[in-house]
C-alpha atoms as a PDB file:
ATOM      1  CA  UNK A   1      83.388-153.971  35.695  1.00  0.00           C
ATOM      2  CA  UNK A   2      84.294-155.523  32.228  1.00  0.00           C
ATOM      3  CA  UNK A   3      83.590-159.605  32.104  1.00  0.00           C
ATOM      4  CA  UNK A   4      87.116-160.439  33.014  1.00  0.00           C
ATOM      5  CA  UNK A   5      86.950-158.660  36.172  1.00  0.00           C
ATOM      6  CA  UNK A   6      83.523-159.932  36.779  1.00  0.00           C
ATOM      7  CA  UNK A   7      84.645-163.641  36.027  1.00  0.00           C
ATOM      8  CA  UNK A   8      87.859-163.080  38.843  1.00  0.00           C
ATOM      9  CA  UNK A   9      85.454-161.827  41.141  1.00  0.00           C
ATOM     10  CA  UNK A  10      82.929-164.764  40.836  1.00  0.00           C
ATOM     11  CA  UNK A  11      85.218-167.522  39.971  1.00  0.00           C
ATOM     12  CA  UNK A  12      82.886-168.790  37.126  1.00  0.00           C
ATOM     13  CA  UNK A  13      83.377-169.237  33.451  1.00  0.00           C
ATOM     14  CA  UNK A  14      83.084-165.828  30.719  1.00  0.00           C
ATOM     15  CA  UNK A  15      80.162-167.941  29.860  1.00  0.00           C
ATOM     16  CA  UNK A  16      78.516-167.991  32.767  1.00  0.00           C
ATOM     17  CA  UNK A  17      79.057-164.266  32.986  1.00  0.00           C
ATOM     18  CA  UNK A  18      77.756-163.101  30.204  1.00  0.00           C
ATOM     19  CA  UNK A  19      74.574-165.936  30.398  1.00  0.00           C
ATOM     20  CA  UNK A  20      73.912-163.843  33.599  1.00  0.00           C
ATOM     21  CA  UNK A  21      74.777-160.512  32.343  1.00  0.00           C
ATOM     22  CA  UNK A  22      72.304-160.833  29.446  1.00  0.00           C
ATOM     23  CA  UNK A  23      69.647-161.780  31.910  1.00  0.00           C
ATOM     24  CA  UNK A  24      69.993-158.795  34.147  1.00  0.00           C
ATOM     25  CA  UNK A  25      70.101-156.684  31.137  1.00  0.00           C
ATOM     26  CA  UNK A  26      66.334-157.893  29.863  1.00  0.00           C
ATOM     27  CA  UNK A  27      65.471-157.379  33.511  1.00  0.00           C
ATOM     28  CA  UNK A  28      67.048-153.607  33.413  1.00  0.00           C
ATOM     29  CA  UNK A  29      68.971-154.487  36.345  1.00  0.00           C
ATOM     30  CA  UNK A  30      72.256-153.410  34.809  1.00  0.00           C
ATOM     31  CA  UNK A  31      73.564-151.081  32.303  1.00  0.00           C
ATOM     32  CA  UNK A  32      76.464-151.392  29.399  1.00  0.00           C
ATOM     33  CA  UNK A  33      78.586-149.335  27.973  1.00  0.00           C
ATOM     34  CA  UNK A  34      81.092-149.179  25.076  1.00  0.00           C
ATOM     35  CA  UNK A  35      84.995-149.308  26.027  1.00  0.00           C
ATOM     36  CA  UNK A  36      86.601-148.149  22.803  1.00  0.00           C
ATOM     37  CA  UNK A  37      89.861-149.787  22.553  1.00  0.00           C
ATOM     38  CA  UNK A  38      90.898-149.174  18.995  1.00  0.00           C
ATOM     39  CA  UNK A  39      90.774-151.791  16.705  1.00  0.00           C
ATOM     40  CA  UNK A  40      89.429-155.519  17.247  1.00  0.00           C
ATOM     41  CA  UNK A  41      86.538-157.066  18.797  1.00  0.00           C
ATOM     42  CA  UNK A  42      84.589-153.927  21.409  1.00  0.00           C
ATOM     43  CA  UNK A  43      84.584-154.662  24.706  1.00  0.00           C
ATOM     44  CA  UNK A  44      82.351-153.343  27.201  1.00  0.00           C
ATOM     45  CA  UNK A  45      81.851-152.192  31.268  1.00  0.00           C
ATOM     46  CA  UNK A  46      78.716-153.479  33.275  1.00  0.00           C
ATOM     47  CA  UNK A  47      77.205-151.076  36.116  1.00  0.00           C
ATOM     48  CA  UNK A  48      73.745-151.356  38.230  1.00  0.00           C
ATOM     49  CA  UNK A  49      71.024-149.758  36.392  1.00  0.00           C
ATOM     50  CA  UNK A  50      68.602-147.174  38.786  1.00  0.00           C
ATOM     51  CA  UNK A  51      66.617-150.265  39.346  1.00  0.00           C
ATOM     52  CA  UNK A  52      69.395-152.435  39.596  1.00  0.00           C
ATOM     53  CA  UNK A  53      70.537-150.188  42.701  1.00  0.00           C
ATOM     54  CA  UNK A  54      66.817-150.257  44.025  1.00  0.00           C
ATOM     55  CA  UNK A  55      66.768-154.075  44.187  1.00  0.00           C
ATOM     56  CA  UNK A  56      70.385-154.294  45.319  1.00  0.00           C
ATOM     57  CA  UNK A  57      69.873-151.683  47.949  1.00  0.00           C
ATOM     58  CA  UNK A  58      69.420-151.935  51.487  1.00  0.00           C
ATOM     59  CA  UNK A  59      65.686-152.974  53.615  1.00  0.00           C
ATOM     60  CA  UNK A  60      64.035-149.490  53.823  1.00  0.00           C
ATOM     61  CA  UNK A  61      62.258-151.010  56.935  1.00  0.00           C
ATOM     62  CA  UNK A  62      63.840-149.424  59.703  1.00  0.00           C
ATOM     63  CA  UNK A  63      64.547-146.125  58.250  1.00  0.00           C
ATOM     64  CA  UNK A  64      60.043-146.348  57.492  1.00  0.00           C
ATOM     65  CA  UNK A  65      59.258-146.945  61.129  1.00  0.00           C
ATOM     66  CA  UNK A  66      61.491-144.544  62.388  1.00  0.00           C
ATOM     67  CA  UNK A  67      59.959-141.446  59.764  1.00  0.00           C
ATOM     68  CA  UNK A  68      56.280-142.889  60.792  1.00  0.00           C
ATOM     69  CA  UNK A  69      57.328-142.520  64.483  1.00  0.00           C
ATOM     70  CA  UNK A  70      58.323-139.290  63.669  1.00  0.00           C
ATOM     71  CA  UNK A  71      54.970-138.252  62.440  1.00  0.00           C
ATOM     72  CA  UNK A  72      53.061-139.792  64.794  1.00  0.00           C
ATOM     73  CA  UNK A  73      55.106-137.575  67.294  1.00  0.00           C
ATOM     74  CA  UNK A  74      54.281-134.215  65.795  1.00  0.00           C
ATOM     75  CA  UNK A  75      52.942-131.951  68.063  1.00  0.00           C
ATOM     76  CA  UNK A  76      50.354-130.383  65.453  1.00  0.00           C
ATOM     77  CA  UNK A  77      47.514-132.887  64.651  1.00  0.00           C
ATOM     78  CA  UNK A  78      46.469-130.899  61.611  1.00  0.00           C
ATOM     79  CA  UNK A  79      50.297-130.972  60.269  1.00  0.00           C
ATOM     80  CA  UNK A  80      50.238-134.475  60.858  1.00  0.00           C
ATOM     81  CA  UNK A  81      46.300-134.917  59.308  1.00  0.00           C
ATOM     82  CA  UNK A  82      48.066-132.614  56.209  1.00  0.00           C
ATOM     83  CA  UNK A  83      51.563-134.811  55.980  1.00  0.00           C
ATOM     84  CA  UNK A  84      49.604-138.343  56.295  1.00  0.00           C
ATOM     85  CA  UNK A  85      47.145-137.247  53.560  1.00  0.00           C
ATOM     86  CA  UNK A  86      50.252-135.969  51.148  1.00  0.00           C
ATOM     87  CA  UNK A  87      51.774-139.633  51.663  1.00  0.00           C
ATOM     88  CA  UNK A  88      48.316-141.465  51.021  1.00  0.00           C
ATOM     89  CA  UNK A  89      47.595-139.408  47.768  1.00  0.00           C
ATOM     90  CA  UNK A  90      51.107-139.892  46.686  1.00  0.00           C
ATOM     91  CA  UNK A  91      51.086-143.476  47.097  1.00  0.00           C
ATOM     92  CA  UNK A  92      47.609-143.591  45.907  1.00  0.00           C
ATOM     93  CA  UNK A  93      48.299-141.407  42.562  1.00  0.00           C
ATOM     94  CA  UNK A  94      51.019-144.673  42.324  1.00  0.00           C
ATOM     95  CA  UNK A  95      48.586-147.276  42.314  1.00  0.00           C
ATOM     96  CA  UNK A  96      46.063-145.664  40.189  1.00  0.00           C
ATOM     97  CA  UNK A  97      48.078-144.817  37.135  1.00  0.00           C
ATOM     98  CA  UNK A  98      48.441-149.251  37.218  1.00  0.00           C
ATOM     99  CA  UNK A  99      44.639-149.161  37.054  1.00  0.00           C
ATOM    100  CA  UNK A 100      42.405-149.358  33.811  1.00  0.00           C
ATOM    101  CA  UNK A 101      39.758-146.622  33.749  1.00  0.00           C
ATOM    102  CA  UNK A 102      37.395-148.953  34.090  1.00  0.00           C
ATOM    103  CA  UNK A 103      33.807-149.379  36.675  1.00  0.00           C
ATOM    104  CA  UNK A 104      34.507-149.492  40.023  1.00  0.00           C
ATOM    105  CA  UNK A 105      34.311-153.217  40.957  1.00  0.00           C
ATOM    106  CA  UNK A 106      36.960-153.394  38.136  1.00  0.00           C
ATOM    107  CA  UNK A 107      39.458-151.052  39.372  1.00  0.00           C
ATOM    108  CA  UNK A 108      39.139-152.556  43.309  1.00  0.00           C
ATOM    109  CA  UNK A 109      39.410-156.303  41.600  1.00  0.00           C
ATOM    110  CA  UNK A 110      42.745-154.716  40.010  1.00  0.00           C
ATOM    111  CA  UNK A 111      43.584-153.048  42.901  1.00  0.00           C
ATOM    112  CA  UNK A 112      43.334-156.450  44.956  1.00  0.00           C
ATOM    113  CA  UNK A 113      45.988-158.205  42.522  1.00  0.00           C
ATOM    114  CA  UNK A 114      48.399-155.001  42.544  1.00  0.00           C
ATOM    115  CA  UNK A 115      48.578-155.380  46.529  1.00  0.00           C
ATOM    116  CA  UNK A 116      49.053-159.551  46.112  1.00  0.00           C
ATOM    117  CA  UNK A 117      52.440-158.186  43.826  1.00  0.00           C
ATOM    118  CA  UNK A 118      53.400-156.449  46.910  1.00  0.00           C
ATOM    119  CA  UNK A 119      52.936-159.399  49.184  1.00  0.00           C
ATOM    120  CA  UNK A 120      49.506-158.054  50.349  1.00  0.00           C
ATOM    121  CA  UNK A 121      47.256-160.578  50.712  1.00  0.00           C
ATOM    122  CA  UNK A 122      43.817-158.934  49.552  1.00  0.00           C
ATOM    123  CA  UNK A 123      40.323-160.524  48.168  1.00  0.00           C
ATOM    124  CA  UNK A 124      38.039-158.274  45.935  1.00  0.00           C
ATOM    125  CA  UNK A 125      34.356-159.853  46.389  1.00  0.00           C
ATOM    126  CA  UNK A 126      30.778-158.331  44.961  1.00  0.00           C
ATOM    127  CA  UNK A 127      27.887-159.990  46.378  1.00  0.00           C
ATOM    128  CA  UNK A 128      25.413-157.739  44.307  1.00  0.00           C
ATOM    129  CA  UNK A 129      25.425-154.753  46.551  1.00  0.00           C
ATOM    130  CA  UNK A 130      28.721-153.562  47.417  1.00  0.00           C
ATOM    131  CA  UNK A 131      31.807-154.053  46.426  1.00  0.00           C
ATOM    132  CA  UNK A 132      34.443-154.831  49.015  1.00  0.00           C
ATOM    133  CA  UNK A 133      38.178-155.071  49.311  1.00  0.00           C
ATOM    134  CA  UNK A 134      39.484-157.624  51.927  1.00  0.00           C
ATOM    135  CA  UNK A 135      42.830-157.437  53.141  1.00  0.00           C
ATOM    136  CA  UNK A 136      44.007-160.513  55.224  1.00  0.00           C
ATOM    137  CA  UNK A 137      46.845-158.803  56.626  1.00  0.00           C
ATOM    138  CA  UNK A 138      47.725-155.429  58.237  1.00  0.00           C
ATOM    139  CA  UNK A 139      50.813-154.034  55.070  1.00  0.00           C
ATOM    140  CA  UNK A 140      52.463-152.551  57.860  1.00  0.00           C
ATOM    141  CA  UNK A 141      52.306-154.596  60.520  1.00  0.00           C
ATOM    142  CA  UNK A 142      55.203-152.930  62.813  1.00  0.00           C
ATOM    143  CA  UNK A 143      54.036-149.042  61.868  1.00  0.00           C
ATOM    144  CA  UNK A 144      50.024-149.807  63.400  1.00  0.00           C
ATOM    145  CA  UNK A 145      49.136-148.185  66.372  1.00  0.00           C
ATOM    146  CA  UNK A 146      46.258-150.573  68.741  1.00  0.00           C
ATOM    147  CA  UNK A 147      45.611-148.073  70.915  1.00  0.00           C
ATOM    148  CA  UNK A 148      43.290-144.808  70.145  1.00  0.00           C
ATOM    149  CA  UNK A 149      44.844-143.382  67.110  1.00  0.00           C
ATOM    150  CA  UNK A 150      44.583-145.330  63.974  1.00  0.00           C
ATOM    151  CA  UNK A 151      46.674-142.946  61.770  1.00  0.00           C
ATOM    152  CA  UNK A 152      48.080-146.527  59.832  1.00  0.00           C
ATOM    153  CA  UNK A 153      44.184-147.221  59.019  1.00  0.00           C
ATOM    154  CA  UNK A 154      43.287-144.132  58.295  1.00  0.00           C
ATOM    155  CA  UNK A 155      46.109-143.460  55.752  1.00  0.00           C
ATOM    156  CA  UNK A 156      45.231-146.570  54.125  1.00  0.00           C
ATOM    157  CA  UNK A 157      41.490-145.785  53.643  1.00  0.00           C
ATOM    158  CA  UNK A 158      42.340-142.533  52.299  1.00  0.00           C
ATOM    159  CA  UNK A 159      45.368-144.222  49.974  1.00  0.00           C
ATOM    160  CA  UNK A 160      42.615-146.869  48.565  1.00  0.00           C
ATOM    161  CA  UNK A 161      40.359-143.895  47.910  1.00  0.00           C
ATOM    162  CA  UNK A 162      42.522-141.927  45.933  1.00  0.00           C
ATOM    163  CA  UNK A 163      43.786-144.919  43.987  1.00  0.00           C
ATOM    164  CA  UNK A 164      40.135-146.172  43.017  1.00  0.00           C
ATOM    165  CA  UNK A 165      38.839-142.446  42.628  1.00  0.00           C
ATOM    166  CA  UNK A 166      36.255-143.098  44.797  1.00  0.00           C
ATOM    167  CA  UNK A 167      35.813-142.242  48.606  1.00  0.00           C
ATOM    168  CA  UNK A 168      36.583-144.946  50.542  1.00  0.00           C
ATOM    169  CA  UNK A 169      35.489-146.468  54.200  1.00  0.00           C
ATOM    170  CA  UNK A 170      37.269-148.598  56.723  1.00  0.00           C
ATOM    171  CA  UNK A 171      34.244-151.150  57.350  1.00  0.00           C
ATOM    172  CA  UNK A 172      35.793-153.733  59.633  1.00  0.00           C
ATOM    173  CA  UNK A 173      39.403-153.707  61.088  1.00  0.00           C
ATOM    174  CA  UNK A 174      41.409-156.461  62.656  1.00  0.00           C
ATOM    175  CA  UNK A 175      42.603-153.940  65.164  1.00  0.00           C
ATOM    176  CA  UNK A 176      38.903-154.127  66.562  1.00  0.00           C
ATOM    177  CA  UNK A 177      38.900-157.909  66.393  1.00  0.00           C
ATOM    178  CA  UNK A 178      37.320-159.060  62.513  1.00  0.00           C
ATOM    179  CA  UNK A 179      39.177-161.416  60.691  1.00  0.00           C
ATOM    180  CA  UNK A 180      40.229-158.536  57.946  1.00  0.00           C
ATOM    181  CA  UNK A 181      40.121-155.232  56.808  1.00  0.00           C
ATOM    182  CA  UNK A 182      37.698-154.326  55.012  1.00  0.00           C
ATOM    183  CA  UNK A 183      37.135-151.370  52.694  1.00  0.00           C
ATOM    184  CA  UNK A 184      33.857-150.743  50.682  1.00  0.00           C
ATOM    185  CA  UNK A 185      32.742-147.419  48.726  1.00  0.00           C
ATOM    186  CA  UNK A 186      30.973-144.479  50.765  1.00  0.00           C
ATOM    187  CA  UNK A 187      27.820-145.193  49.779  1.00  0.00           C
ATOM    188  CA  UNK A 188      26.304-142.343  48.089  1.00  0.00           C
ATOM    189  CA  UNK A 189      23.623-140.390  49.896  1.00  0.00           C
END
């Protein structure tokens, strides 16, 4: 759309438009391009950017719980095991490349505030012997399973481990009645 057809559409002022045109371009939300009309001042067309489309996008809630009921309906455990690890080191690879190479109690301190952008409440804490990573609240609330299988836990303990580049244990979970989750480093042996 060009401002004119943008200012129809909205029923605000060219000023207004282009105040919140400029502001979605710092964000990278939308995208410009040059009409050439000849002579005279250039004029130019406004689209969504990739991540304009991203944010504008629908919820991909539902269409998440219905591929994780999917897996958890596979008939082959190890092709589930095998697709469940794929998604944790994917996400994982994610999360670390937002992580300084840095000591451990660094990276999960990092790691809590990366989760907190995503609406994860998490709490890094080192009371001298090891570091732990609390988080308040299950990320996937509707996708966790209470009964035997734990795949939700399990993907997350192996996500956090990839992420941190260190292996990674499930210490307490509020599926089994503690006020958290709680994920420390496999201590070494």
């Amino acid at each position: 759309m060009v401002i004119a057809d943008l200012v129809d559409a909205m029923g605000v002022t060219a000023t207004a438009v282009r105040q919140r045109i400029d502001r979605m371009l710092e964000m990278g939300l939308v995208q410009r391009t040059k009409i050439s009309g000849g002579r005279g001042r250039p004029s130019f067309a406004y689209m969504l950017s990739p991540a304009g489309h991203r944010q504008a996008g629908a919820d991909p809630g539902q269409l998440a719980v219905a591929m994780w009921q999917a897996i958890s309906e596979l008939p082959d455990p190890e092709s589930r095991k095998w697709l469940l690890q794929r998604i944790a080191q994917r996400v994982g690879a994610e999360y670390r490349e937002q992580l300084a190479d840095s000591s451990l109690a660094n990276r999960m301190d990092s790691m809590s505030h990366l989760l907190a952008e995503k609406r994860i409440l998490a709490e890094f804490s080192n009371d001298g012997s090891l570091p732990v990573l609390d988080v308040h609240a299950c990320p996937y609330p509707d996708l966790t399973d209470e009964g035997e299988r734990r795949d939700m836990c399990h993907l997350e303990q192996e996500m956090l481990s990839e992420a941190l580049g260190q292996p990674m244990e499930l210490s307490r979970c509020q599926l089994d009645g503690h006020s958290c989750c709680q994920f420390a480093p496999v201590p070494s042996q």
